[in-house]
PDB file of N, CA and C in Angstrom:
ATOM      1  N   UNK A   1     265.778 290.529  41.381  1.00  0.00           N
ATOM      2  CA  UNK A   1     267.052 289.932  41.000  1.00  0.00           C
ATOM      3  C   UNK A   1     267.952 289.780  42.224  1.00  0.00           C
ATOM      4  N   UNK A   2     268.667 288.523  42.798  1.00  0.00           N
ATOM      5  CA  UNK A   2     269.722 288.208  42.764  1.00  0.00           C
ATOM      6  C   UNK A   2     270.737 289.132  43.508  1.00  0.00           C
ATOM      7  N   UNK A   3     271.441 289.565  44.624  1.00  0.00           N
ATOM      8  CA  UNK A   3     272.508 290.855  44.838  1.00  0.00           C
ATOM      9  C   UNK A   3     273.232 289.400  44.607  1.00  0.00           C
ATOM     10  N   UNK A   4     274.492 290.020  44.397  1.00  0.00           N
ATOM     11  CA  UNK A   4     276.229 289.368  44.100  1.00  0.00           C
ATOM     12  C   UNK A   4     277.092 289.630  44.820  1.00  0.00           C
ATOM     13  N   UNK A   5     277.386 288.689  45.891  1.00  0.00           N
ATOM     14  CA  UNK A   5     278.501 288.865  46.699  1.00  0.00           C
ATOM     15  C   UNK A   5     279.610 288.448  46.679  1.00  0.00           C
ATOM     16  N   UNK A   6     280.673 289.054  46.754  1.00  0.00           N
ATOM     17  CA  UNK A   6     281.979 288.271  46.386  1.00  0.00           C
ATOM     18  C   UNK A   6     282.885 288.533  47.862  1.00  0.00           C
ATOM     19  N   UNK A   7     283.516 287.913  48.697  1.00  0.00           N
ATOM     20  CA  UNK A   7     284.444 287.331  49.648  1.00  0.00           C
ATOM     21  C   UNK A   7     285.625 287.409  49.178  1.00  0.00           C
ATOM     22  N   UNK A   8     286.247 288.330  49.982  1.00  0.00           N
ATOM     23  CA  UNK A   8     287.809 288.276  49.742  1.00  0.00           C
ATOM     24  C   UNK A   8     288.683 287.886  50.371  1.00  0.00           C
ATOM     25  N   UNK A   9     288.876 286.771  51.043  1.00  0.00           N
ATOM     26  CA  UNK A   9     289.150 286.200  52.326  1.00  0.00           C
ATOM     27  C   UNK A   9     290.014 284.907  52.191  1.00  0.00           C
ATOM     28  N   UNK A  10     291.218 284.906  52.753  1.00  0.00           N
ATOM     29  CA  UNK A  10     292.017 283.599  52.536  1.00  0.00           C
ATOM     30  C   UNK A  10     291.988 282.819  53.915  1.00  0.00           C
ATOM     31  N   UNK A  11     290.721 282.874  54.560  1.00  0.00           N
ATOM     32  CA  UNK A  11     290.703 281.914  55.392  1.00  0.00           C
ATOM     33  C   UNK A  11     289.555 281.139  55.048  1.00  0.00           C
ATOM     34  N   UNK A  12     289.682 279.776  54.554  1.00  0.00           N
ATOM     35  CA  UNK A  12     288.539 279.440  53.816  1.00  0.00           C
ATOM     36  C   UNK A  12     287.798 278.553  54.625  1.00  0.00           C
ATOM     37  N   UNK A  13     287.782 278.735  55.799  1.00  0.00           N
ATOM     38  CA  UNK A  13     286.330 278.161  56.389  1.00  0.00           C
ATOM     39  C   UNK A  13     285.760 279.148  56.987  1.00  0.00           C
ATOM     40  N   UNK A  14     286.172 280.322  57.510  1.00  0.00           N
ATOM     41  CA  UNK A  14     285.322 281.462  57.025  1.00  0.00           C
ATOM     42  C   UNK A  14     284.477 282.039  56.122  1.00  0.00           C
ATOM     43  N   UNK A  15     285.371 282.033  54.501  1.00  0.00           N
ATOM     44  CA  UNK A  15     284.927 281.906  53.485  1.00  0.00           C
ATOM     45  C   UNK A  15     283.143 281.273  53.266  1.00  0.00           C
ATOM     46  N   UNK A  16     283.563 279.939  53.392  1.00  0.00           N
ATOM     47  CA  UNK A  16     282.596 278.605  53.455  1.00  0.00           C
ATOM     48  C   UNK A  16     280.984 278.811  54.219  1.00  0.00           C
ATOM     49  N   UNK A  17     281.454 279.725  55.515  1.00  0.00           N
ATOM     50  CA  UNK A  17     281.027 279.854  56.146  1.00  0.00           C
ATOM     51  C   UNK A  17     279.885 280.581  55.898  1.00  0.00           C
ATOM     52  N   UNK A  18     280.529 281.805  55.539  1.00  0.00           N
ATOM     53  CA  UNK A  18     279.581 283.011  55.142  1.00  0.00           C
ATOM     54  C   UNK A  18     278.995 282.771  53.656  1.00  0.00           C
ATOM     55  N   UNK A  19     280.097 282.162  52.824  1.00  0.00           N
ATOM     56  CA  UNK A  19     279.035 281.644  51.610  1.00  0.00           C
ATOM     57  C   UNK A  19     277.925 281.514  51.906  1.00  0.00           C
ATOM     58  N   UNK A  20     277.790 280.498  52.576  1.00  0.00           N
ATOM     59  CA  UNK A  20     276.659 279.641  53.050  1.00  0.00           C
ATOM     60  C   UNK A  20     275.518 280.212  53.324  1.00  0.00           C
ATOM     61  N   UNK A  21     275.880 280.997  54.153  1.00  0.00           N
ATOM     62  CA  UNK A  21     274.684 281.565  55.102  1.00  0.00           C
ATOM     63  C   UNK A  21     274.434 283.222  54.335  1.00  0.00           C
ATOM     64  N   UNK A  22     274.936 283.429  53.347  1.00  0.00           N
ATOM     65  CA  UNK A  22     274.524 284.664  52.258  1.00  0.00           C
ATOM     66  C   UNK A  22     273.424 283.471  51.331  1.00  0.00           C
ATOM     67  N   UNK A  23     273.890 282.240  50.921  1.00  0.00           N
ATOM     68  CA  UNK A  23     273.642 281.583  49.748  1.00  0.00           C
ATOM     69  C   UNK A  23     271.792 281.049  50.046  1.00  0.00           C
ATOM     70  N   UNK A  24     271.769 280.827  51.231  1.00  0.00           N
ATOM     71  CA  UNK A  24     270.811 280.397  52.589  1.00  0.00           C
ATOM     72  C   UNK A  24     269.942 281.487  52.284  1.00  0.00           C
ATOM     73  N   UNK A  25     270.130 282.890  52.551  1.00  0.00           N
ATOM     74  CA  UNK A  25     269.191 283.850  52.262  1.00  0.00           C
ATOM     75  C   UNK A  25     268.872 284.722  50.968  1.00  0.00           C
ATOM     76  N   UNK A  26     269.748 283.746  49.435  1.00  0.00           N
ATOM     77  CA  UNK A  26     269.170 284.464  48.402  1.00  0.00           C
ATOM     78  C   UNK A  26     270.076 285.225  47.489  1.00  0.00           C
ATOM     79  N   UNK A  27     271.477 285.491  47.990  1.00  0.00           N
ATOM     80  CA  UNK A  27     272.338 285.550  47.204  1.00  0.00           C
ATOM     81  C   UNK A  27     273.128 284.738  46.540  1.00  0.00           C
ATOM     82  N   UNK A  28     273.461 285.611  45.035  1.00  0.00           N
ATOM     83  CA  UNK A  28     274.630 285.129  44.934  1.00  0.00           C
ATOM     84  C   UNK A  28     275.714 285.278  45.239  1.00  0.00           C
ATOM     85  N   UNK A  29     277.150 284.049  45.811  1.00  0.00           N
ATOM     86  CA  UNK A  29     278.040 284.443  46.497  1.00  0.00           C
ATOM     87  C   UNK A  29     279.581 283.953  45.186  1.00  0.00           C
ATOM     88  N   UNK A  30     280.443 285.011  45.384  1.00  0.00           N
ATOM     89  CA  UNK A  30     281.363 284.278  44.701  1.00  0.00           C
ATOM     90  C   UNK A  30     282.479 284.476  45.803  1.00  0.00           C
ATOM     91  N   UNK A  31     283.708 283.547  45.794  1.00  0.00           N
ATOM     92  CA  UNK A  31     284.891 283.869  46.564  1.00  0.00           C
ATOM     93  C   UNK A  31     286.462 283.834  45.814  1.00  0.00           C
ATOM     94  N   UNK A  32     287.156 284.772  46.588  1.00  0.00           N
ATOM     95  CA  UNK A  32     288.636 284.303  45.998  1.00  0.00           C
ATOM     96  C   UNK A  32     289.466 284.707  47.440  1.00  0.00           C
ATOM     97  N   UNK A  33     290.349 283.990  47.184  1.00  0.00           N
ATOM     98  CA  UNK A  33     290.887 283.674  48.449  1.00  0.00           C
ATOM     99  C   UNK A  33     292.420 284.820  48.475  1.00  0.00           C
ATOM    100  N   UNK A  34     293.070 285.439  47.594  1.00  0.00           N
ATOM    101  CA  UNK A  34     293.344 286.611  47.836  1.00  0.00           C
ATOM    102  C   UNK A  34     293.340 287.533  47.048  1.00  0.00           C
ATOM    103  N   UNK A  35     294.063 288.725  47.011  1.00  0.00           N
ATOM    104  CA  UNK A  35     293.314 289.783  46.904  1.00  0.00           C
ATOM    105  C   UNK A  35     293.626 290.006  45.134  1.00  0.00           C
ATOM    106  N   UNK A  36     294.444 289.607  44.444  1.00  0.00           N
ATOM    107  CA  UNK A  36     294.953 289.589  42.720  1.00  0.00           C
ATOM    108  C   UNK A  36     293.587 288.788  42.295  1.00  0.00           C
ATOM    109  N   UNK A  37     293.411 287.513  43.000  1.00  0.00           N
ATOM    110  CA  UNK A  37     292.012 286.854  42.420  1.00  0.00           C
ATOM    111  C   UNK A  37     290.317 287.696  42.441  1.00  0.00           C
ATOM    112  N   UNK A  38     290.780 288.028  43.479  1.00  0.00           N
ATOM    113  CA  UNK A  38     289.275 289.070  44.222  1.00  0.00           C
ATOM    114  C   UNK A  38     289.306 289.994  43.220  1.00  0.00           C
ATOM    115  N   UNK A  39     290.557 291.217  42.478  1.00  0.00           N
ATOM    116  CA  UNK A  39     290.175 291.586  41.643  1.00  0.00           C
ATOM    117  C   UNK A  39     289.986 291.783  40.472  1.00  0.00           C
ATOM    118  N   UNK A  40     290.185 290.430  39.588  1.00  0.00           N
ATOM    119  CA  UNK A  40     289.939 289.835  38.635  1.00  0.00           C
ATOM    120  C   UNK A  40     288.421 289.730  38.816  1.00  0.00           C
ATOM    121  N   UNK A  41     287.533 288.975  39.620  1.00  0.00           N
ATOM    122  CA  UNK A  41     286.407 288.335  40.122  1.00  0.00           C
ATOM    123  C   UNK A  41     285.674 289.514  40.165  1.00  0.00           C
ATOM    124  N   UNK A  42     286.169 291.355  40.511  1.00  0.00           N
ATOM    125  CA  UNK A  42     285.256 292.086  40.474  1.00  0.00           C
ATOM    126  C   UNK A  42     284.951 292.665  39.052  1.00  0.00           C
ATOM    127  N   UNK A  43     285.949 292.329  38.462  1.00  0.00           N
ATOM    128  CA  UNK A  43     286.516 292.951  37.149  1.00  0.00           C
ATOM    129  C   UNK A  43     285.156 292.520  36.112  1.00  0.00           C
ATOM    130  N   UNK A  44     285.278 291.273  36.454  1.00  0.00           N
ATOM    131  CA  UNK A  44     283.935 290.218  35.304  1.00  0.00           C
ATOM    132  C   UNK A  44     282.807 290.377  35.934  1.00  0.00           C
ATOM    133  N   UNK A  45     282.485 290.466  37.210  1.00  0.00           N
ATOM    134  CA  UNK A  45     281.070 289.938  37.844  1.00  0.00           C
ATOM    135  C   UNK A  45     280.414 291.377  38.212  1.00  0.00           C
ATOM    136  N   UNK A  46     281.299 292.099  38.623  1.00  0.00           N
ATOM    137  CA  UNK A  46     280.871 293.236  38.839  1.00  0.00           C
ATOM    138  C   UNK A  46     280.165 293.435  40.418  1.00  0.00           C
ATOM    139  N   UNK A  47     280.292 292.746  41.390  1.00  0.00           N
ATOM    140  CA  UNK A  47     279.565 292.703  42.319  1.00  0.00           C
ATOM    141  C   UNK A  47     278.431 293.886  43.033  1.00  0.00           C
ATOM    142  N   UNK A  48     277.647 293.140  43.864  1.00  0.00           N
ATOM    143  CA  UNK A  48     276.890 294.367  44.563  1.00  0.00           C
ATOM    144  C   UNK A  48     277.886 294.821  45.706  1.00  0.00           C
ATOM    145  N   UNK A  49     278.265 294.159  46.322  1.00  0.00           N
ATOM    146  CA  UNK A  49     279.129 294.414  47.538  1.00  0.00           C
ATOM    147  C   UNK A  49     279.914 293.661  47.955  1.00  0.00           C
ATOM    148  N   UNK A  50     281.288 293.809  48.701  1.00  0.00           N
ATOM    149  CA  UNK A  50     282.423 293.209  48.907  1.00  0.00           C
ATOM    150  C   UNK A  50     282.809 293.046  50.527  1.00  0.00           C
ATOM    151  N   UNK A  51     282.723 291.641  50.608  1.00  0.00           N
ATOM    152  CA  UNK A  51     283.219 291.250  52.350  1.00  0.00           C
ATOM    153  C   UNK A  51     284.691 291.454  51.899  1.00  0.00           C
ATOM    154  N   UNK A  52     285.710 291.936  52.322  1.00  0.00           N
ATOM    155  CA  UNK A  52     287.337 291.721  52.588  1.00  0.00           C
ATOM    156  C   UNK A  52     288.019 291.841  53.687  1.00  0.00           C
ATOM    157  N   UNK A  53     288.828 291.110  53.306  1.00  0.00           N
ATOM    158  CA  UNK A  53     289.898 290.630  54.470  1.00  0.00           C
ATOM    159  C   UNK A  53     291.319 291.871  54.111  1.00  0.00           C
ATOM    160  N   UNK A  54     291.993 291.969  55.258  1.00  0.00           N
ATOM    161  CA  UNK A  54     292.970 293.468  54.952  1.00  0.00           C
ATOM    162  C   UNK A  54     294.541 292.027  54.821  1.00  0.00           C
ATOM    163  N   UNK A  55     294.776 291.136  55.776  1.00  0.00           N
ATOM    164  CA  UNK A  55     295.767 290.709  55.272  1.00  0.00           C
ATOM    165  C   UNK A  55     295.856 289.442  54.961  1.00  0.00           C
ATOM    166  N   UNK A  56     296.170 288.947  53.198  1.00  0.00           N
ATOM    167  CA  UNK A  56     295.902 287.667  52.749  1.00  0.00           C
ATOM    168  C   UNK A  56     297.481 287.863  51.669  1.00  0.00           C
ATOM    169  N   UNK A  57     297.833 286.552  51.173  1.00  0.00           N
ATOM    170  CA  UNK A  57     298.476 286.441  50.671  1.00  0.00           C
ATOM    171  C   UNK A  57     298.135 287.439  48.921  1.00  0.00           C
ATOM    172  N   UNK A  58     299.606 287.358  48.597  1.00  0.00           N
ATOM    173  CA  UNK A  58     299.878 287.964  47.264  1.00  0.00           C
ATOM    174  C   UNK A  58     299.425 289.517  46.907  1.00  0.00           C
ATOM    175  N   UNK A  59     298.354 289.806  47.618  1.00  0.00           N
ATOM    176  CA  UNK A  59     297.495 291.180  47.745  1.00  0.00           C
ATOM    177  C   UNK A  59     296.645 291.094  48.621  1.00  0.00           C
ATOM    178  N   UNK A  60     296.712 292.479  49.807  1.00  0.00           N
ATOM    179  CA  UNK A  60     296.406 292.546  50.595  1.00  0.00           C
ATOM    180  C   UNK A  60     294.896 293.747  50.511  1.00  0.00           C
ATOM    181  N   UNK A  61     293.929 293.753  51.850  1.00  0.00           N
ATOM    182  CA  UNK A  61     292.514 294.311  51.645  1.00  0.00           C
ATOM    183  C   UNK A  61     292.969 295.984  50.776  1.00  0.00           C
ATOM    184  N   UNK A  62     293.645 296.460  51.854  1.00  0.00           N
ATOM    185  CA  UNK A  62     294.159 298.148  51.182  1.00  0.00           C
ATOM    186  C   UNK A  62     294.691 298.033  50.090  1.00  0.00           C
ATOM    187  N   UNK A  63     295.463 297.137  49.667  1.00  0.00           N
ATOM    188  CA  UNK A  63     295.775 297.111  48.083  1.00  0.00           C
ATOM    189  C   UNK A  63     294.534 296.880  47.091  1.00  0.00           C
ATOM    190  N   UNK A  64     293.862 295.895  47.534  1.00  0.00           N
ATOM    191  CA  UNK A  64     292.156 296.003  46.502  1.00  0.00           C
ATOM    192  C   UNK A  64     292.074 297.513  46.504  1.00  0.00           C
ATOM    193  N   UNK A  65     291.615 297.949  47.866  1.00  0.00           N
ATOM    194  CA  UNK A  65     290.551 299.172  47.831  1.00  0.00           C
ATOM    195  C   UNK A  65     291.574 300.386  47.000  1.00  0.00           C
ATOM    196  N   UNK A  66     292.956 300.136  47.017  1.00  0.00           N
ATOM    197  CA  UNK A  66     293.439 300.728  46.513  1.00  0.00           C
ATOM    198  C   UNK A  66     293.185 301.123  44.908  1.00  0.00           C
ATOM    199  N   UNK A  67     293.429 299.725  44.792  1.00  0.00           N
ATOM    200  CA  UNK A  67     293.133 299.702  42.642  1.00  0.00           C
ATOM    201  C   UNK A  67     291.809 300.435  42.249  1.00  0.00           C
ATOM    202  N   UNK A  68     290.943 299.721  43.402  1.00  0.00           N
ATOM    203  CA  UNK A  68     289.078 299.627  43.019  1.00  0.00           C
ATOM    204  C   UNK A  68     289.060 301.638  42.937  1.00  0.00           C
ATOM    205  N   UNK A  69     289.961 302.563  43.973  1.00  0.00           N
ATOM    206  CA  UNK A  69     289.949 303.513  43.791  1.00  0.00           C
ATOM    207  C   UNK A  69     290.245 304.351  42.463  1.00  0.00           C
ATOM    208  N   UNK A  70     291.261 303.776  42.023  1.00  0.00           N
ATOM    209  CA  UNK A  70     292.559 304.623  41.002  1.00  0.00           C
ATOM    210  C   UNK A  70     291.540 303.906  39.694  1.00  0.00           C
ATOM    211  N   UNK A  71     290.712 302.455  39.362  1.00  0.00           N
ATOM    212  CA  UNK A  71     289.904 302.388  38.493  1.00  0.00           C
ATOM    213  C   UNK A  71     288.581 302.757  38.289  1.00  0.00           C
ATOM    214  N   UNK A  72     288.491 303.602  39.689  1.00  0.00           N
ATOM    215  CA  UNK A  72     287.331 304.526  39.645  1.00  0.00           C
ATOM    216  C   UNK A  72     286.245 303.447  40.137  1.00  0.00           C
ATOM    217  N   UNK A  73     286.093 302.493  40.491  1.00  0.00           N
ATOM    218  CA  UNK A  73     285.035 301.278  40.975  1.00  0.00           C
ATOM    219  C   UNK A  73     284.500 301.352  42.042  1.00  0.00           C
ATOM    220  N   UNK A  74     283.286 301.851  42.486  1.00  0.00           N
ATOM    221  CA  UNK A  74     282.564 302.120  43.824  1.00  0.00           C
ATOM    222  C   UNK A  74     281.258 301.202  43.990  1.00  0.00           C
ATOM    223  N   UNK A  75     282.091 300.090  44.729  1.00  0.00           N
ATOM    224  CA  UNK A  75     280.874 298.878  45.105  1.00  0.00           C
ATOM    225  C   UNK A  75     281.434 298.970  46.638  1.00  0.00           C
ATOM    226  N   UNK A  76     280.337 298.894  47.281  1.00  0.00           N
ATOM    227  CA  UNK A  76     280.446 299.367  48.480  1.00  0.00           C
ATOM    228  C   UNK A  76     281.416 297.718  49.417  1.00  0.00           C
ATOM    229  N   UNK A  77     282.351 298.387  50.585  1.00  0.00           N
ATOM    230  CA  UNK A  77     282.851 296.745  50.944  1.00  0.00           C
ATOM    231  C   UNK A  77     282.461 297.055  52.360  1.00  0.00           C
ATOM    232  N   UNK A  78     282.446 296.192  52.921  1.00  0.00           N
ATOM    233  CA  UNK A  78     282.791 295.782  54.355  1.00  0.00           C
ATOM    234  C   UNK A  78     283.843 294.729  54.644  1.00  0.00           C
ATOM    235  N   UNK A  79     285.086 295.512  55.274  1.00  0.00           N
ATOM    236  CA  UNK A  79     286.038 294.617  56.009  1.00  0.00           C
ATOM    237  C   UNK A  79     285.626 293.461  56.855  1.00  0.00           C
ATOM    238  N   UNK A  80     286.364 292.306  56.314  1.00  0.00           N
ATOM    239  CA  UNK A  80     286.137 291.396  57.818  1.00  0.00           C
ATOM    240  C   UNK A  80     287.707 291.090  58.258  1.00  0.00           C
ATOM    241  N   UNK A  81     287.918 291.765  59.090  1.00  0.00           N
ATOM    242  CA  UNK A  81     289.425 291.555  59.657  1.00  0.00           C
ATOM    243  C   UNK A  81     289.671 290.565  61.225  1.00  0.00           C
ATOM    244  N   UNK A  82     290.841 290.457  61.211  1.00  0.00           N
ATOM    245  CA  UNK A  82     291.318 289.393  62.590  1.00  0.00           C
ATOM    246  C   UNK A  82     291.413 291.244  63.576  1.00  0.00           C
ATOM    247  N   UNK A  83     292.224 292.163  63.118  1.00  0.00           N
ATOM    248  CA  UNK A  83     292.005 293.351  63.688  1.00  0.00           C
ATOM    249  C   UNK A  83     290.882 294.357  63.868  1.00  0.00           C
ATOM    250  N   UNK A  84     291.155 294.963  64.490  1.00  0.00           N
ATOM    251  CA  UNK A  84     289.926 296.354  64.318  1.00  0.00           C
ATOM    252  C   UNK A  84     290.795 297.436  65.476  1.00  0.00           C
ATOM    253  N   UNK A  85     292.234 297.448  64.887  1.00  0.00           N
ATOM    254  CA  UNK A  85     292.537 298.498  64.946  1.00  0.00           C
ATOM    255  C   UNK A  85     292.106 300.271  64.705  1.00  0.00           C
ATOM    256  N   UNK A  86     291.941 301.219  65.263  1.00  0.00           N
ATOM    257  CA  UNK A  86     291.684 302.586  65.150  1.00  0.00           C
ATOM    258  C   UNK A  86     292.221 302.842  63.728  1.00  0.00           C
ATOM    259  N   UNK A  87     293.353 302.787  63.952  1.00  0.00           N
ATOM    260  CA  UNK A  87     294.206 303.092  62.460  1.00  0.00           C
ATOM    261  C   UNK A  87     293.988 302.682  61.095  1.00  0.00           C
ATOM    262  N   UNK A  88     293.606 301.115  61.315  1.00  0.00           N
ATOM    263  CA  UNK A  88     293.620 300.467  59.973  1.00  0.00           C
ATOM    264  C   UNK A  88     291.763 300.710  60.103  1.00  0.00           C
ATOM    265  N   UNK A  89     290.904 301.012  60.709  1.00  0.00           N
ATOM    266  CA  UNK A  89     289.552 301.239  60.291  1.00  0.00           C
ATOM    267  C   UNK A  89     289.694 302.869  59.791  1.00  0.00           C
ATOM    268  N   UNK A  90     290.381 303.142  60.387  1.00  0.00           N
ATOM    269  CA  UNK A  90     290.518 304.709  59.901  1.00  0.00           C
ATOM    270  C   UNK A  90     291.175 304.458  58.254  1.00  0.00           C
ATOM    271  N   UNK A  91     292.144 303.873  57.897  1.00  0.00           N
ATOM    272  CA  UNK A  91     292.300 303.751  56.913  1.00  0.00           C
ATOM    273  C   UNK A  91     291.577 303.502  55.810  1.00  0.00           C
ATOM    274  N   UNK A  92     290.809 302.104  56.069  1.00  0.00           N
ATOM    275  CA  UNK A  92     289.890 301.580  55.258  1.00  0.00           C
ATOM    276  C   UNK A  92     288.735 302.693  54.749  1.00  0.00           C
ATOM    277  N   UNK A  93     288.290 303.164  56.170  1.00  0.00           N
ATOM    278  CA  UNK A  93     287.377 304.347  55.754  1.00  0.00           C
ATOM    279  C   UNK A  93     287.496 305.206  54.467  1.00  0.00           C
ATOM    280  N   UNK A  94     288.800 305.759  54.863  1.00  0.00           N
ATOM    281  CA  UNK A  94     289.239 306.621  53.648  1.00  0.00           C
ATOM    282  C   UNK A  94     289.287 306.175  52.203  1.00  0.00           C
ATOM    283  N   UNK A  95     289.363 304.627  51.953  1.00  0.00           N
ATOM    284  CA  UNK A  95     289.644 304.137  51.173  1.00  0.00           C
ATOM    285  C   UNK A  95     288.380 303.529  50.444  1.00  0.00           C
ATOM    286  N   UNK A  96     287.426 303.837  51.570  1.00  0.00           N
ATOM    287  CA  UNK A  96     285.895 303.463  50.784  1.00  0.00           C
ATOM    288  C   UNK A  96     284.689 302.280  51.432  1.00  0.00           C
ATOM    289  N   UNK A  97     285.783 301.714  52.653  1.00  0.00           N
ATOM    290  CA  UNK A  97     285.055 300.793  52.908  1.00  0.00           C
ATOM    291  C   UNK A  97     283.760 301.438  54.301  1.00  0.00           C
ATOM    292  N   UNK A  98     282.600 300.472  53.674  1.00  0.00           N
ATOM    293  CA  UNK A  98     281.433 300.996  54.622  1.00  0.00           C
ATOM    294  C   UNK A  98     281.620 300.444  55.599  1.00  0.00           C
ATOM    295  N   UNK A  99     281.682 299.679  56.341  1.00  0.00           N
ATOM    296  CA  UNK A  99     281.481 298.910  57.740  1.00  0.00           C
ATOM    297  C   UNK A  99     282.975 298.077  57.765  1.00  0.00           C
ATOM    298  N   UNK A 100     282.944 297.597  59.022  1.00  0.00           N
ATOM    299  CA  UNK A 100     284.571 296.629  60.147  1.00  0.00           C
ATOM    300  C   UNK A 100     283.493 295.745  60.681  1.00  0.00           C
ATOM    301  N   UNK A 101     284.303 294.346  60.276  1.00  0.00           N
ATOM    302  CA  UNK A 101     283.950 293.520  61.426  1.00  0.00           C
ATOM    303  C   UNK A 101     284.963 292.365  61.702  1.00  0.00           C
ATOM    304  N   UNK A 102     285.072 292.553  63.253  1.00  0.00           N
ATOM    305  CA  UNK A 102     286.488 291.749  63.454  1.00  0.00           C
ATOM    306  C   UNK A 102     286.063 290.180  62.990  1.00  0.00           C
ATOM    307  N   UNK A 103     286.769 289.935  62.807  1.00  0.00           N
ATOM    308  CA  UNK A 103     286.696 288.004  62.971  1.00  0.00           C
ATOM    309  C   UNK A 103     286.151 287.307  64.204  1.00  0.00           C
ATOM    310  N   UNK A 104     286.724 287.312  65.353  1.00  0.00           N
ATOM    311  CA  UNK A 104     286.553 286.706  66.482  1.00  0.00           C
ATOM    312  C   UNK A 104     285.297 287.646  67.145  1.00  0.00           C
ATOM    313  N   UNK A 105     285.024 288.249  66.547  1.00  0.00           N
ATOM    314  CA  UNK A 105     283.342 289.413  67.431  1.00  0.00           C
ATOM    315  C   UNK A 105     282.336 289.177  66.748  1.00  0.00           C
ATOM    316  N   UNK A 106     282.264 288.154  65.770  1.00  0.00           N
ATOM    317  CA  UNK A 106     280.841 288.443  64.997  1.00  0.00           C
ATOM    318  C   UNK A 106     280.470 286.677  64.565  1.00  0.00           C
ATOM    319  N   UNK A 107     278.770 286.730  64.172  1.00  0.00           N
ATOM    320  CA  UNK A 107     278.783 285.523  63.801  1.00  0.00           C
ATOM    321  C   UNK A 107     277.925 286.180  62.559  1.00  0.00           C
ATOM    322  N   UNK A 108     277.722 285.142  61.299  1.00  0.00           N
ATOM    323  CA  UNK A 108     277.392 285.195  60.369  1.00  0.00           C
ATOM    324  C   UNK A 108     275.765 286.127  60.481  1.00  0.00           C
ATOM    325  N   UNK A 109     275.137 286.170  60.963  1.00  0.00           N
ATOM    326  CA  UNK A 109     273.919 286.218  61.052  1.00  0.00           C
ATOM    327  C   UNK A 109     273.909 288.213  61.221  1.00  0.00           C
ATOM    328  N   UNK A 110     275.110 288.282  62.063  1.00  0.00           N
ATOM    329  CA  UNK A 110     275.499 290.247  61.692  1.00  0.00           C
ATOM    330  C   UNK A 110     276.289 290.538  60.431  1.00  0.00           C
ATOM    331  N   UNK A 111     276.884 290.004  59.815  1.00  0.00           N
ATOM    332  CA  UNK A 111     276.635 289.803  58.342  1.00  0.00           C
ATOM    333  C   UNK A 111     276.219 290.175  57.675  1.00  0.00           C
ATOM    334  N   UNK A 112     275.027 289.606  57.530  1.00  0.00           N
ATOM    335  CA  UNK A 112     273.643 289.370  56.845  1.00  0.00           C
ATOM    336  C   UNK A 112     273.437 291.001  57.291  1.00  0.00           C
ATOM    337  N   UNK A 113     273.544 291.098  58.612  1.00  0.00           N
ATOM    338  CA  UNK A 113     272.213 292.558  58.488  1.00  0.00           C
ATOM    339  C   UNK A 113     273.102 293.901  57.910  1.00  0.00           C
ATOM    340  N   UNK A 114     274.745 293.715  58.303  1.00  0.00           N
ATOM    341  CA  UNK A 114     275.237 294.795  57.727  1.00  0.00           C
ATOM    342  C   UNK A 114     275.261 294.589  56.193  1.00  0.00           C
ATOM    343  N   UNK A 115     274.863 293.262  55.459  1.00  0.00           N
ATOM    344  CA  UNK A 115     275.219 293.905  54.108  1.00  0.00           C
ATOM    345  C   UNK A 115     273.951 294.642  53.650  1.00  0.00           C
ATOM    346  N   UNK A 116     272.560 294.092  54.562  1.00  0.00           N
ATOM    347  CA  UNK A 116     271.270 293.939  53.797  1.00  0.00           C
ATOM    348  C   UNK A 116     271.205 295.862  54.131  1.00  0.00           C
ATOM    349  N   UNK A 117     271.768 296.372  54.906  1.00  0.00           N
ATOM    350  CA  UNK A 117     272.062 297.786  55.545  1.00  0.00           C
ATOM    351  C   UNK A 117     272.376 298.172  54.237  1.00  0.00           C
ATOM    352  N   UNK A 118     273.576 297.911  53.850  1.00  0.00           N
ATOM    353  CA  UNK A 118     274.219 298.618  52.736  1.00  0.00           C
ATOM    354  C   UNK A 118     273.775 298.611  51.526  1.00  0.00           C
ATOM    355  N   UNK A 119     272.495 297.564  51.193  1.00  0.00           N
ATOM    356  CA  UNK A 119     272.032 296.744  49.506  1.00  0.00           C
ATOM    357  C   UNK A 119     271.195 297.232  49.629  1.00  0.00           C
ATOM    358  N   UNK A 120     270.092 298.081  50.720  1.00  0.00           N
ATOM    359  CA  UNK A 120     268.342 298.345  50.764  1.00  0.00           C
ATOM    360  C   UNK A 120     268.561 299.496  50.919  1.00  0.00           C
TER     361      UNK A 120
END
């Protein structure tokens, strides 16, 4: 069967991007572009694992991981941030997320291997 990926990311050719190249090797991908939609989208679909972004409009990455905590929901995420601050990876950590990957340091294809890390 199928893993389910859902993108939490309001930069949508990023988004597009990584759809793609998850969709390319066999998943399913869903997206919402910030973070009130993202957790609606986990709410129904239930995902295997979660790419997020920490700052997007209306709700931000730590506010997801926040709720996903307090509703007890442990699907593993990996940040994709414009930062990779000490602090805010230190944060995220605490908050549940498995892996950081900045925006401008990575191309789709490390991606792929950190989620297939986290799904196998």
């Amino acid at each position: 069967m199928s893993k389910k990926i859902l993108i939490i990311d309001d930069d949508e050719i990023l988004a597009d991007v990584l759809r793609n190249k998850l969709e390319e090797n066999g998943f399913i991908v869903s997206v919402a572009y910030n973070g009130v939609d993202g957790l609606s989208i986990i709410k129904k679909e239930n995902p295997d694992i979660i790419l997020l972004d920490i700052v997007m409009p209306k709700m931000g990455g730590f506010e997801v991981m926040e709720e996903l905590q307090k509703d007890g929901i442990k699907i593993p995420i990996i940040i994709v941030s414009n930062s990779g601050q000490p602090v805010e990876i230190d944060l995220a950590q605490k908050l549940g997320a498995k892996d950081w990957l900045v925006k401008t340091d990575f191309d789709p294809k490390e991606v792929l291997e950190k989620i297939l890390k986290q799904i196998n």
